[in-house]
Protein backbone atom coordinates (compact mmCIF):
# COMPACT_ATOMS: atom_id res chain seq x y z
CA UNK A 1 4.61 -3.87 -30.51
CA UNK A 2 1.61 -5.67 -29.19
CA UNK A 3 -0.76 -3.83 -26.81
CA UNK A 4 -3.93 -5.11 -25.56
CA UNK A 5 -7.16 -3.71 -23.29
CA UNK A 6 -6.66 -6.19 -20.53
CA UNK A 7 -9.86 -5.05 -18.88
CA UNK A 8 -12.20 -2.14 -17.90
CA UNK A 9 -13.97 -1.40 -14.30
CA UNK A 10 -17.73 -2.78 -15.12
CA UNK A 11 -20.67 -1.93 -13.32
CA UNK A 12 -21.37 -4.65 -10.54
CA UNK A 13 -25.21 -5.04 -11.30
CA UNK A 14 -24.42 -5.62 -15.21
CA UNK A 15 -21.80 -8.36 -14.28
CA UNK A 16 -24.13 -10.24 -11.91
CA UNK A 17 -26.60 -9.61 -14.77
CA UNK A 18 -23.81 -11.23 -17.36
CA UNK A 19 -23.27 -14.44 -14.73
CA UNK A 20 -26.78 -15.00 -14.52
CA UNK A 21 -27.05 -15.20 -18.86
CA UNK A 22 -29.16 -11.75 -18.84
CA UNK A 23 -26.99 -10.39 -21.43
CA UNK A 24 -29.35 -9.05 -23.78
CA UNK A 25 -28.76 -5.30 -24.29
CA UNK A 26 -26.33 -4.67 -22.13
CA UNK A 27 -23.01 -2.10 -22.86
CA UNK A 28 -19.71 -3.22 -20.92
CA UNK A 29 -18.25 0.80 -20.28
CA UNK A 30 -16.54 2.40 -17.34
CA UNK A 31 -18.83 5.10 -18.96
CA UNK A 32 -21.07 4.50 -16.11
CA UNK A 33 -19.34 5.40 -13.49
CA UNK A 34 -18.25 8.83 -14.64
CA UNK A 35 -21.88 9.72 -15.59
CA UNK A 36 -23.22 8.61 -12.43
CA UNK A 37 -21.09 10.22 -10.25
CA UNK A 38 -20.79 13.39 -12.62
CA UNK A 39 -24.39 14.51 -11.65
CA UNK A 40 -24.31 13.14 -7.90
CA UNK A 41 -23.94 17.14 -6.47
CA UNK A 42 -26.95 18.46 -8.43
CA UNK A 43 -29.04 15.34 -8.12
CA UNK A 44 -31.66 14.55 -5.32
CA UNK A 45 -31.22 10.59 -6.23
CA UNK A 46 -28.91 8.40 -4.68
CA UNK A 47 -25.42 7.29 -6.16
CA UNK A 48 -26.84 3.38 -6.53
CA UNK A 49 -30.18 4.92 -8.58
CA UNK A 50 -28.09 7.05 -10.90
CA UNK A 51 -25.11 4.07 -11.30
CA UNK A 52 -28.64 2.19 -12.32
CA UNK A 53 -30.11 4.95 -14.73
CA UNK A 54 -26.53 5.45 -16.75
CA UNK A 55 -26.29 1.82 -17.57
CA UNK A 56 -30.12 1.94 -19.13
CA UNK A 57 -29.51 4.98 -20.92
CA UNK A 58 -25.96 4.98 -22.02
CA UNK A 59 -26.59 6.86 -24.87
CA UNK A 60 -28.21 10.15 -22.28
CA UNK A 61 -25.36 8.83 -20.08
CA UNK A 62 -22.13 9.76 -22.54
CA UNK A 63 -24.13 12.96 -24.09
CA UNK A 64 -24.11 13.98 -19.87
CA UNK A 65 -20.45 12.85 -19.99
CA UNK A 66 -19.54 15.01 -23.18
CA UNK A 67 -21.50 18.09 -21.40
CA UNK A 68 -20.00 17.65 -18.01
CA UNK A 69 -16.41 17.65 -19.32
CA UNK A 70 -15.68 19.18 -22.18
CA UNK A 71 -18.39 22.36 -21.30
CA UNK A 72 -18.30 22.76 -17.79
CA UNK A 73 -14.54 21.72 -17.54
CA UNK A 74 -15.11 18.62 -14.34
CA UNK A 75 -12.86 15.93 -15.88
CA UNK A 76 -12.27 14.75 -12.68
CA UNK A 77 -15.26 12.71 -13.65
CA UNK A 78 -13.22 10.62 -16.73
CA UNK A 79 -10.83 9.35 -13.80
CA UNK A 80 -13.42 7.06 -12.19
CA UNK A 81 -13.07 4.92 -15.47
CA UNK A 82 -10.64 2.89 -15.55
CA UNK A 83 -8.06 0.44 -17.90
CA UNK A 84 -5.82 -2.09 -17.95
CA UNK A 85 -2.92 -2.67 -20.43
CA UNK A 86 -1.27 -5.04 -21.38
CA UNK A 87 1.94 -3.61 -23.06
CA UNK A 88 4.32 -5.94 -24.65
CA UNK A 89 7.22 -5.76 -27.49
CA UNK A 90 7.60 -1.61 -26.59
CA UNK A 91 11.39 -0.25 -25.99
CA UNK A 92 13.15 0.65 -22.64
CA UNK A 93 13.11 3.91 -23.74
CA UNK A 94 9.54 4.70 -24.60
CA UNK A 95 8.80 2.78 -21.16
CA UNK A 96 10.19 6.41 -19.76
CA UNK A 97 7.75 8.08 -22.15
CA UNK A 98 5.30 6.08 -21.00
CA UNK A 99 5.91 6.21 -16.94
CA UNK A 100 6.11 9.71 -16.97
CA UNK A 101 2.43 9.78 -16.29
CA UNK A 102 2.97 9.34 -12.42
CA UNK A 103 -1.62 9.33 -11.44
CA UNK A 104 -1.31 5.59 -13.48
CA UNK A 105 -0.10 1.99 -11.83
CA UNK A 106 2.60 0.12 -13.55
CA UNK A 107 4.59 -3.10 -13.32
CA UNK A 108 7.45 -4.05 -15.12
CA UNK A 109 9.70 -6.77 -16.51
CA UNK A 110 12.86 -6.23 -14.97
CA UNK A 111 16.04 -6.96 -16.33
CA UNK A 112 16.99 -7.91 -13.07
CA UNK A 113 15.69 -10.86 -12.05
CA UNK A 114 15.27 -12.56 -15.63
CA UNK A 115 17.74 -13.75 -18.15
CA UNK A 116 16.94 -11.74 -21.26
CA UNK A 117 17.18 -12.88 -24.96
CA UNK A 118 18.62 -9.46 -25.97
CA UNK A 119 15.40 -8.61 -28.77
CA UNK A 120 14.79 -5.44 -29.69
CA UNK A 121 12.89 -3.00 -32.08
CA UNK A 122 14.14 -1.48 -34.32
CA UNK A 123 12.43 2.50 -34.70
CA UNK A 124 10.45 3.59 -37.93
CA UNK A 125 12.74 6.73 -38.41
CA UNK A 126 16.37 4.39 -37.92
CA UNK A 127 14.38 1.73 -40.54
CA UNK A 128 13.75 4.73 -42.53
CA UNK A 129 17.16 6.09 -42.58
CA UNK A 130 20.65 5.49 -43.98
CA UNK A 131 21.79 4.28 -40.50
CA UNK A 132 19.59 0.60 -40.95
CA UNK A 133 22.75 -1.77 -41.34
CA UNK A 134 24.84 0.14 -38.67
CA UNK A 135 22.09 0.53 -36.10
CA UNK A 136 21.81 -3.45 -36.35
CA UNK A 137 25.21 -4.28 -36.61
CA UNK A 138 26.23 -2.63 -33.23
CA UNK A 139 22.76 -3.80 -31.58
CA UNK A 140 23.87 -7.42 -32.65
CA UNK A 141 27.72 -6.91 -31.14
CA UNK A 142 25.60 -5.87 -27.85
CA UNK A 143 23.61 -8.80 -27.74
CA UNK A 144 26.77 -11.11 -27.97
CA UNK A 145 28.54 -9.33 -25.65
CA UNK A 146 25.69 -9.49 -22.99
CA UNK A 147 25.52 -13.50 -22.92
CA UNK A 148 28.99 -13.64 -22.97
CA UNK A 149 30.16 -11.31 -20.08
CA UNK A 150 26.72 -12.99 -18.25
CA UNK A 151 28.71 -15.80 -18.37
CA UNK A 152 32.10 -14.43 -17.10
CA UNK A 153 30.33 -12.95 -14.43
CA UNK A 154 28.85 -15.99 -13.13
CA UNK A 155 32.30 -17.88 -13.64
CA UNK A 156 34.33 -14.83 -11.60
CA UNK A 157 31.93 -15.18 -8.94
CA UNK A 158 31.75 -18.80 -8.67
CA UNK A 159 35.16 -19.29 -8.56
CA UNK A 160 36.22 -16.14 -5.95
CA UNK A 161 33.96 -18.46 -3.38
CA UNK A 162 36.56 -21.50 -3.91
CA UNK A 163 34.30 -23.98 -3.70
CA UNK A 164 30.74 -25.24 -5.66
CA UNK A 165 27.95 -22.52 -4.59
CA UNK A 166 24.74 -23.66 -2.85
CA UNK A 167 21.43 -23.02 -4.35
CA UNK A 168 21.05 -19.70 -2.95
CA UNK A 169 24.66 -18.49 -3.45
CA UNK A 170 23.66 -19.72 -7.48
CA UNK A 171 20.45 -17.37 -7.41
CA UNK A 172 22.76 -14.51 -6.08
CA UNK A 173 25.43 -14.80 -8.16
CA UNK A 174 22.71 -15.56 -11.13
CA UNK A 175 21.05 -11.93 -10.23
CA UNK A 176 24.34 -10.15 -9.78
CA UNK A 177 25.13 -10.99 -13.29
CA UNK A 178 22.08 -10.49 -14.62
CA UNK A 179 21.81 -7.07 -13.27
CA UNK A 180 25.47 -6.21 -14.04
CA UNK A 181 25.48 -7.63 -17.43
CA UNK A 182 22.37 -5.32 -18.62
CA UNK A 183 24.54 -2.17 -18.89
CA UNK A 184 25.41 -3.03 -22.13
CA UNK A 185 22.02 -3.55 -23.86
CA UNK A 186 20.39 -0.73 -26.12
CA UNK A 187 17.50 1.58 -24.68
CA UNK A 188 15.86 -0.63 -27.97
CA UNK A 189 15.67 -3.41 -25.41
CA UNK A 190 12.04 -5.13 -25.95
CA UNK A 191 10.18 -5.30 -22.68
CA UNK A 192 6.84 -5.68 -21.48
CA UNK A 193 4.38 -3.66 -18.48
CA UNK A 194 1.13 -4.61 -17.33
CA UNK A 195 -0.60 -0.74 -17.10
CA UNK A 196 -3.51 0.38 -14.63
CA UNK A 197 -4.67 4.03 -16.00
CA UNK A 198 -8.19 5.89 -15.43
CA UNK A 199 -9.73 7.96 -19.16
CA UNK A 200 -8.15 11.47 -17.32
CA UNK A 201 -4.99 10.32 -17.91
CA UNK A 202 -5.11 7.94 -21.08
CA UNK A 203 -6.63 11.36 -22.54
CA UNK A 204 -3.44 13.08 -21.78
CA UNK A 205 -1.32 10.37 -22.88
CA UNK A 206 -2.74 10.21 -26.70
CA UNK A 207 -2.35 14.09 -26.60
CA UNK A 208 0.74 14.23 -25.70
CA UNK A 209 2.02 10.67 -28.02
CA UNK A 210 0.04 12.24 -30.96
CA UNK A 211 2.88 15.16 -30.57
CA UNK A 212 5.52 12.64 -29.68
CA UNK A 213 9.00 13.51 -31.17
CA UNK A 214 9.46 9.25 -31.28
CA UNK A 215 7.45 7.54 -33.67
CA UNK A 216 7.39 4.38 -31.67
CA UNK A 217 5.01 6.58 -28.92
CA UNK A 218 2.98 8.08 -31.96
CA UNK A 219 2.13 4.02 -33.28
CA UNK A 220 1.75 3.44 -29.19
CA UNK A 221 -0.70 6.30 -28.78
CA UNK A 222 -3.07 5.50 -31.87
CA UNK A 223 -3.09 1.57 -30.92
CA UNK A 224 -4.24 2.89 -27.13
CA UNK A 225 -6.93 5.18 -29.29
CA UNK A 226 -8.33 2.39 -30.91
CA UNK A 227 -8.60 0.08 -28.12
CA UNK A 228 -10.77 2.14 -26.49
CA UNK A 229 -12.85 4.38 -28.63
CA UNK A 230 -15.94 2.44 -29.01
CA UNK A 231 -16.08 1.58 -25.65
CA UNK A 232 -15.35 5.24 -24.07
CA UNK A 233 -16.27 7.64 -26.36
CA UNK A 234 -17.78 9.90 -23.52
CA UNK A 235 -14.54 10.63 -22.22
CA UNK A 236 -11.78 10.65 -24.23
CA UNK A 237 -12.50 13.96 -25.94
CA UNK A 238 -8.94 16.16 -26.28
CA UNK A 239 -6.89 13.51 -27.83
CA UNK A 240 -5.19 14.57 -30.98
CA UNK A 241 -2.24 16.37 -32.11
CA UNK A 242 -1.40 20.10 -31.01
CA UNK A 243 0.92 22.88 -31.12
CA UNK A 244 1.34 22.82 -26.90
CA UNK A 245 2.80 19.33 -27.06
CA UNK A 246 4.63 19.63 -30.22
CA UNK A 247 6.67 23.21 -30.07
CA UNK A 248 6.72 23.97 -26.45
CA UNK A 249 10.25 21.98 -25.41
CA UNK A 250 11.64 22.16 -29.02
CA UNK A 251 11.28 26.18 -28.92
CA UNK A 252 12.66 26.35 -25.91
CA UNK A 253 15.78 24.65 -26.53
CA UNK A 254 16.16 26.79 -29.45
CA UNK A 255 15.70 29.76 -27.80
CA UNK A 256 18.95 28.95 -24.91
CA UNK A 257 21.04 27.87 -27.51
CA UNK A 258 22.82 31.21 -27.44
CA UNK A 259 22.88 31.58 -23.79
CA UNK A 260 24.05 28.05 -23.34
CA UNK A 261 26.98 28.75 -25.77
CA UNK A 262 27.73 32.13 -23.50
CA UNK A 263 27.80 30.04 -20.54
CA UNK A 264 30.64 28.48 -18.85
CA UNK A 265 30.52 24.64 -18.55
CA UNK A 266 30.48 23.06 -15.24
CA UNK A 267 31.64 19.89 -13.85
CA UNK A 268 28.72 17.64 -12.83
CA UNK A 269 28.77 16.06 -9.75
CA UNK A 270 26.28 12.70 -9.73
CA UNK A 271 24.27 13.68 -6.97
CA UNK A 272 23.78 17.24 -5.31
CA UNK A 273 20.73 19.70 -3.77
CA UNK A 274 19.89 22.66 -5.62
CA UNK A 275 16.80 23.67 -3.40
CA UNK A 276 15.20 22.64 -0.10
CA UNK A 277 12.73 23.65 2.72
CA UNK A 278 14.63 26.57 4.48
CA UNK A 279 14.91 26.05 8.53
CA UNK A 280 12.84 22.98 7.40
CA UNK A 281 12.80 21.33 11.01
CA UNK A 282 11.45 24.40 12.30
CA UNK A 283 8.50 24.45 9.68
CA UNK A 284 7.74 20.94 9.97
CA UNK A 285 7.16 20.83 13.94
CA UNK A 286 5.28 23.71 13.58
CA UNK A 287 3.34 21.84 11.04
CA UNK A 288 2.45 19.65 13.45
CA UNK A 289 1.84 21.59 15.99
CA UNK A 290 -0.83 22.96 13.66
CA UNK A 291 -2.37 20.01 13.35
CA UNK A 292 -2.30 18.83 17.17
CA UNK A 293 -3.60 21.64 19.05
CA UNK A 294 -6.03 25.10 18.01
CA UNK A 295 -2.67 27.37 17.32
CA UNK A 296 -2.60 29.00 13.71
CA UNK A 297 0.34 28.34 11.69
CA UNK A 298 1.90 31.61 12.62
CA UNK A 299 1.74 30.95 16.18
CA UNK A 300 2.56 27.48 16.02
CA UNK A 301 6.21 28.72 13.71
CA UNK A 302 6.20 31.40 16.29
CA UNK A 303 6.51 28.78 19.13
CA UNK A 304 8.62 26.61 17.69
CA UNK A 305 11.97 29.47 17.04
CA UNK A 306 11.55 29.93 20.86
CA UNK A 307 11.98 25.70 21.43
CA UNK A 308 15.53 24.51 22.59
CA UNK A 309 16.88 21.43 20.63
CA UNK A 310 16.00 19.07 23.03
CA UNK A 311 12.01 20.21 22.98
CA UNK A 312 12.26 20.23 19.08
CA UNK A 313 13.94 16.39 19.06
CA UNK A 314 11.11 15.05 21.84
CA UNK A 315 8.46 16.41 19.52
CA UNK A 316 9.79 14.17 16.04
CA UNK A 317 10.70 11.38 18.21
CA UNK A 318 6.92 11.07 18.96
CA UNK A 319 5.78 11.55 15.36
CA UNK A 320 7.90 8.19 15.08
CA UNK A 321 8.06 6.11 18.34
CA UNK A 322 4.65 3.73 17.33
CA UNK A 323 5.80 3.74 13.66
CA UNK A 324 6.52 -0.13 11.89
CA UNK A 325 8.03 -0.59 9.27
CA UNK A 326 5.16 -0.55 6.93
CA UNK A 327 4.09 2.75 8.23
CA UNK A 328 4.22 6.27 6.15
CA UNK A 329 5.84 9.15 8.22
CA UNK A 330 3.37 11.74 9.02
CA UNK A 331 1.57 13.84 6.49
CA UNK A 332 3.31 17.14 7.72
CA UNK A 333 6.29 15.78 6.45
CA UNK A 334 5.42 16.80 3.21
CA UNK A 335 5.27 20.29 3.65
CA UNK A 336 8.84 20.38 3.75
CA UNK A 337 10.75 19.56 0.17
CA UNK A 338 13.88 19.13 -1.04
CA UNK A 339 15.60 19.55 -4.87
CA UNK A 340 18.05 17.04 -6.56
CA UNK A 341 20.01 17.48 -9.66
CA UNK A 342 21.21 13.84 -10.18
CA UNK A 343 23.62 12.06 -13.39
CA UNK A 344 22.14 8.96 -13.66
CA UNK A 345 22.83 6.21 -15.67
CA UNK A 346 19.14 4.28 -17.69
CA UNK A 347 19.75 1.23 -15.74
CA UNK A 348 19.80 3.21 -12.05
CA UNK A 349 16.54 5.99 -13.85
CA UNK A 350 15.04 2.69 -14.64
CA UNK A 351 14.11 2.16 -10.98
CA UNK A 352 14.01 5.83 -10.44
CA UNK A 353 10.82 6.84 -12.51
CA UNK A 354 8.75 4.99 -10.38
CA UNK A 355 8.86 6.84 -7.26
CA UNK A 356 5.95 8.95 -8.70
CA UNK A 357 4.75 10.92 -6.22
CA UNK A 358 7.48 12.44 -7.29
CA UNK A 359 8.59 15.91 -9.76
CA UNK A 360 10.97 14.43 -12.09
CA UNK A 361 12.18 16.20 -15.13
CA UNK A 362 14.95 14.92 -17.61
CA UNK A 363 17.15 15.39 -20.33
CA UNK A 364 18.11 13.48 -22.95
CA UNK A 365 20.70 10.72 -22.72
CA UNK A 366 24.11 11.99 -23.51
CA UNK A 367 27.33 10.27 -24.24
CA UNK A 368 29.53 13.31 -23.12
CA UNK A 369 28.40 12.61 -19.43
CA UNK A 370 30.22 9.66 -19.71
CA UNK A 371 28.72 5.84 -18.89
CA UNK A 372 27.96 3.90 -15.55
CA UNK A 373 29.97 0.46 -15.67
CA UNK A 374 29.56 -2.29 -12.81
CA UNK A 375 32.87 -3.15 -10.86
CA UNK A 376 31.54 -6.50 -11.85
CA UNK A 377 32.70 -6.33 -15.55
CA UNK A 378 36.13 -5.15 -14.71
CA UNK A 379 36.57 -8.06 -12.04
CA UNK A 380 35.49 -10.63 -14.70
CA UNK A 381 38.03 -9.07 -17.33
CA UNK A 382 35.58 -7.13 -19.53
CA UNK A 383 36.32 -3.75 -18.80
CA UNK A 384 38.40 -2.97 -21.87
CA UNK A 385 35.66 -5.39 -24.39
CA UNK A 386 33.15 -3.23 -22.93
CA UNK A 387 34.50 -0.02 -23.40
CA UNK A 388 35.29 -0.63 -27.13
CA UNK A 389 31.64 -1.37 -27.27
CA UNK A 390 30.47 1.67 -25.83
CA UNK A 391 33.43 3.79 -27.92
CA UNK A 392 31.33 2.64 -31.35
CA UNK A 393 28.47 2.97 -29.79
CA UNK A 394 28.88 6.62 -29.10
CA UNK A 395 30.42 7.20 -32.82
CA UNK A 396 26.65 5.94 -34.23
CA UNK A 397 25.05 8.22 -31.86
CA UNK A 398 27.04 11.11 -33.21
CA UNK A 399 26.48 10.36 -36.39
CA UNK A 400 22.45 9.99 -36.29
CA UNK A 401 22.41 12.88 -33.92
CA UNK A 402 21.72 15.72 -36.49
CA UNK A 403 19.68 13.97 -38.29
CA UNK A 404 17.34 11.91 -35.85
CA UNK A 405 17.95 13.79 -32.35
CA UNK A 406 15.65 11.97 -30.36
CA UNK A 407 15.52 8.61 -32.17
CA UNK A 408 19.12 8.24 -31.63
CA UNK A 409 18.95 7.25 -27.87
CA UNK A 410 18.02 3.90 -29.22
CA UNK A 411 21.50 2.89 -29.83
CA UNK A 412 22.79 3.90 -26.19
CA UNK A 413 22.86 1.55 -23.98
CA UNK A 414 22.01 1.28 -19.80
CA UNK A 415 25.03 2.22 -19.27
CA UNK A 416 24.93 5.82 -21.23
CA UNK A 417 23.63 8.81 -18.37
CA UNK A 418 21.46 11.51 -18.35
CA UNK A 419 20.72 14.56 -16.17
CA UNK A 420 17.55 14.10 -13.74
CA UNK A 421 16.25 17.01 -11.56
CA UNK A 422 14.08 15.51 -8.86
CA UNK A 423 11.65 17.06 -6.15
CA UNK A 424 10.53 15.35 -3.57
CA UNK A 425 8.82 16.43 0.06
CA UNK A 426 10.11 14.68 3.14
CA UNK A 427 7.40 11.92 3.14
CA UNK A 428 8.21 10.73 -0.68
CA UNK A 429 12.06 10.50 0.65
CA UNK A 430 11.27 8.25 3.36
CA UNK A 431 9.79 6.18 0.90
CA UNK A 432 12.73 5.98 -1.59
CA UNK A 433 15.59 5.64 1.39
CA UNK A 434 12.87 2.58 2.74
CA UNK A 435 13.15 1.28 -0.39
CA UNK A 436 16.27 2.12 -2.43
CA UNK A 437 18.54 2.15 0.69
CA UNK A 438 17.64 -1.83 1.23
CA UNK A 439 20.40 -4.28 0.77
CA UNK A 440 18.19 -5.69 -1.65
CA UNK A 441 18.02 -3.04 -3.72
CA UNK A 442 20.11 -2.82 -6.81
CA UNK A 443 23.47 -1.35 -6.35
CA UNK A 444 23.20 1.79 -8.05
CA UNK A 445 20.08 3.24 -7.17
CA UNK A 446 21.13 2.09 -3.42
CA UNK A 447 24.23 4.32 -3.74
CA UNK A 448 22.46 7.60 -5.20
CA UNK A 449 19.89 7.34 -2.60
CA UNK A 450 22.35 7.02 -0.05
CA UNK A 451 24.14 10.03 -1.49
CA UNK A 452 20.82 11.54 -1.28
CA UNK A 453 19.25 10.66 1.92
CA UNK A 454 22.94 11.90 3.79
CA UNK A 455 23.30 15.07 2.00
CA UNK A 456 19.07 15.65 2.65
CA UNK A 457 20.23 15.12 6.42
CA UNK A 458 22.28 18.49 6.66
CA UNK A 459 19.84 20.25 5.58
CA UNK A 460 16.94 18.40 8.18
CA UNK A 461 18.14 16.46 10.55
CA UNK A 462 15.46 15.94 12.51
CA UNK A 463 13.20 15.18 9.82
CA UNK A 464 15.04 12.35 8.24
CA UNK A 465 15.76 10.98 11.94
CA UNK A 466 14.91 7.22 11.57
CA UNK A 467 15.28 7.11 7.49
CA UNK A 468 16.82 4.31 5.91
CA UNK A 469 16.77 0.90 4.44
CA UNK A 470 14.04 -1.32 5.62
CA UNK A 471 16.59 -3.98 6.52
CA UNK A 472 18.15 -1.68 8.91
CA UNK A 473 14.67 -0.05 10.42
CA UNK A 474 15.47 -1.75 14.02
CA UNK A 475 18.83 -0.93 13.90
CA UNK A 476 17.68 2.70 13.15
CA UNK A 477 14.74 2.48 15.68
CA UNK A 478 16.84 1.28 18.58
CA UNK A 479 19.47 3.44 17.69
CA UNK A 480 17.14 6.85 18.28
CA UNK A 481 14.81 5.36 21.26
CA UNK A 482 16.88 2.42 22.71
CA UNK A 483 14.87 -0.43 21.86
CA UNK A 484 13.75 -2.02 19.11
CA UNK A 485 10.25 -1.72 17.37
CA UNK A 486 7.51 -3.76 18.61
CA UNK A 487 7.12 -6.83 15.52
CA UNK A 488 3.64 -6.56 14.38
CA UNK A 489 2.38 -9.77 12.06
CA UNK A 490 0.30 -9.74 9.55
CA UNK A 491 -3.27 -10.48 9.59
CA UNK A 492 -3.51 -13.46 7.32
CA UNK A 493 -6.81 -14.38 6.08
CA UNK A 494 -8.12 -17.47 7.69
């Protein structure tokens, strides 16, 4: 694991200061910012005079920061520091541990696009144990089998066209097995992320890491610590280990273990709605009724149950008849929400966790919910290869499971599932169907959300009116108002 500050925001005046050589006594901290604008609603001065007094008295300045946060409670103020990570050599799994901090910007390597070598950690607690030799052996057998069925892929694809492939039929067929191929690989998978965070949240993420049932996110957390401490000391204050973090999940799940043994098991289906916005086309046109004319709410809800269906349709249409393709639905939408409970393999919840805005809760992977495996490898001859990989796969996991319960995802692979609940308000869906619904979109994710968006769609039609892949966004358009979108360019920069 290799992590590295890739940068800090830096007061303006100090870096024109630092390209004109006036260096001496001058403190590079996103300190500044948070004391300056910590004391701009109690101070006569302006923002630029106070920005100028924190960097010539940072000591005063992080004593103010200290004060402001940590007695009066504002630490809203730590967020208008900010860092950049550079994260490399970390697992696919503790990449979940780390995206689940949705305020924070990140960018990852994807296994898509890029041929990987198949490296991977291995864990202090599986280096530790009596599983060592094992845990390598099958990672190894992984590895193999990933370059080789790669290979097959490419080969069953080339051939099925009958003829040599052009350059961009070779890039396509090159991505299809690279995506395809990936199931196989362990959640120990090496990666890298380039990581955008303000001091709010990096204080939340060494609290909660310094808990951290993995001891890969314990080593990330204190790395992150040190990084930073001497340059932010203000404003990283709640940082360490404690009992909220550490017991809260683990006590729970002891506590339902007898209920869950009472209960009768259920057959999952992959994607389904637990909970949604009741009569939500109703509440969102009154929603925006609210917000175009001097109604209250009450009235405006009131006025829309007496609406006929055409009056209700004529009202969405217009929330989308100027809308591009770039453009974000309405802010109304949001007001109106809707509940998945989703079985997702770590290749498809790969692309998942990103959709931040976003409440997205998990459990751990688990073999009994069965693995996701691309038509691809069965076409190419590799089903029953694959399978016998995943069959001792799943014997390890058992076997470390009592011992090392969370450690052992690290032997699953990204083809192994787990159960997601997701919440999401109308807006945020738009945003995954633009997205995930795409024909360039990977072929999982772009069925789930398809499975999602349709079922969403009985429940608000009107709502989810033009939703849908960006590809098809004319098709949709003309479809709903008979013509398509106007084409808006970009404005390039001459």
């Amino acid at each position: 694991m290799k992590v590295s500050l890739a940068g800090f925001n830096v007061d303006y005046e100090t870096l024109k200061e630092i390209a004109y050589n006036k260096m001496e006594k001058i403190s590079l901290t996103p300190e500044v910012f948070s004391a300056a604008y910590a004391r701009i609603s109690r101070s006569s001065k302006s923002v630029s005079e106070l920005r100028r007094i924190a960097k010539q008295e940072i000591e005063k300045a992080r004593i103010s920061n200290r004060k402001i946060i940590f007695e009066m409670g504002h630490h809203s103020v730590a967020e208008h520091a900010v860092f950049n990570f550079d994260i490399m050599g970390v697992s696919r799994l503790l990449t979940e541990e780390i995206e689940k901090f949705r305020l924070c910007s990140y960018t990852e390597k994807s296994q898509r696009y890029i041929k990987l070598k198949g490296d991977f950690i291995i864990p202090g607690e599986i280096t530790k144990s009596r599983y060592l030799n094992k845990f390598g052996k099958i990672i190894q057998k992984g590895k193999i089998f990933y370059n080789k069925l790669y290979r097959k892929i490419v080969n069953y694809e080339e051939k099925k066209l009958g003829r040599r492939p052009t350059k961009v039929e070779k890039k396509s067929i090159a991505l299809k097995a690279n995506e395809d191929a990936r199931y196989i690989l362990s959640l120990s998978q090496k990666t890298q992320l380039g990581e955008t965070i303000n001091a709010r949240n990096v204080e939340l993420l060494l609290r909660r890491f310094a808990s951290h049932e993995l001891d890969e996110a314990r080593k990330f957390g204190k790395i992150v610590f040190k990084l930073i401490k001497k340059i932010a000391p203000s404003i990283i204050l709640f940082y360490e280990e404690n009992e909220f973090d550490r017991n809260t999940y683990s006590e729970l799940q002891t506590l339902i273990e007898d209920i869950k043994r009472k209960s009768r098991k259920l057959e999952d289906e992959d994607v389904s709605i637990v909970d949604w916005t009741r009569n939500a086309d109703s509440f969102l046109i009154a929603a925006i009724l609210h917000s175009s004319s001097t109604l209250s709410f009450n009235q405006a809800f009131e006025m829309t149950q007496s609406m006929d269906k055409k009056e209700k349709r004529m009202i969405i249409k217009k929330t989308f008849e100027h809308m591009e393709l770039y453009d974000t639905v309405l802010r109304e939408f949001e007001y109106i929400n809707i509940t998945f409970a989703l079985v997702t393999s770590a290749s498809c919840f790969a692309q998942l966790k990103r959709h931040r805005l976003a409440t997205i809760t998990t459990q751990k992977y688990n073999p009994e919910l069965g693995v996701t495996i691309p038509q691809s490898v069965h076409d190419a001859g590799m089903g029953k290869e694959f399978e016998e990989i995943i069959n001792r796969t799943n014997d390890l996991y058992y076997q470390m499971q009592k011992e090392l319960p969370f450690a052992a995802q690290y032997i699953l692979t990204n083809a192994h599932r787990k159960r997601v609940l997701l919440s999401v308000n109308a807006r945020a869906l738009y945003h995954i169907s633009r997205l995930r619904e795409d024909e360039h979109a990977q072929w999982e994710i772009r069925e789930k959300t398809r499975k999602m968006v349709n079922l969403a769609k009985r429940k608000m039609p009107l709502a989810l009116l033009v939703s849908g892949g960006k590809d098809k966004y004319p098709e949709i358009y003309k479809e709903v108002f008979g013509t398509y979108p106007k084409v808006v360019k970009p404005i390039l920069p001459s």
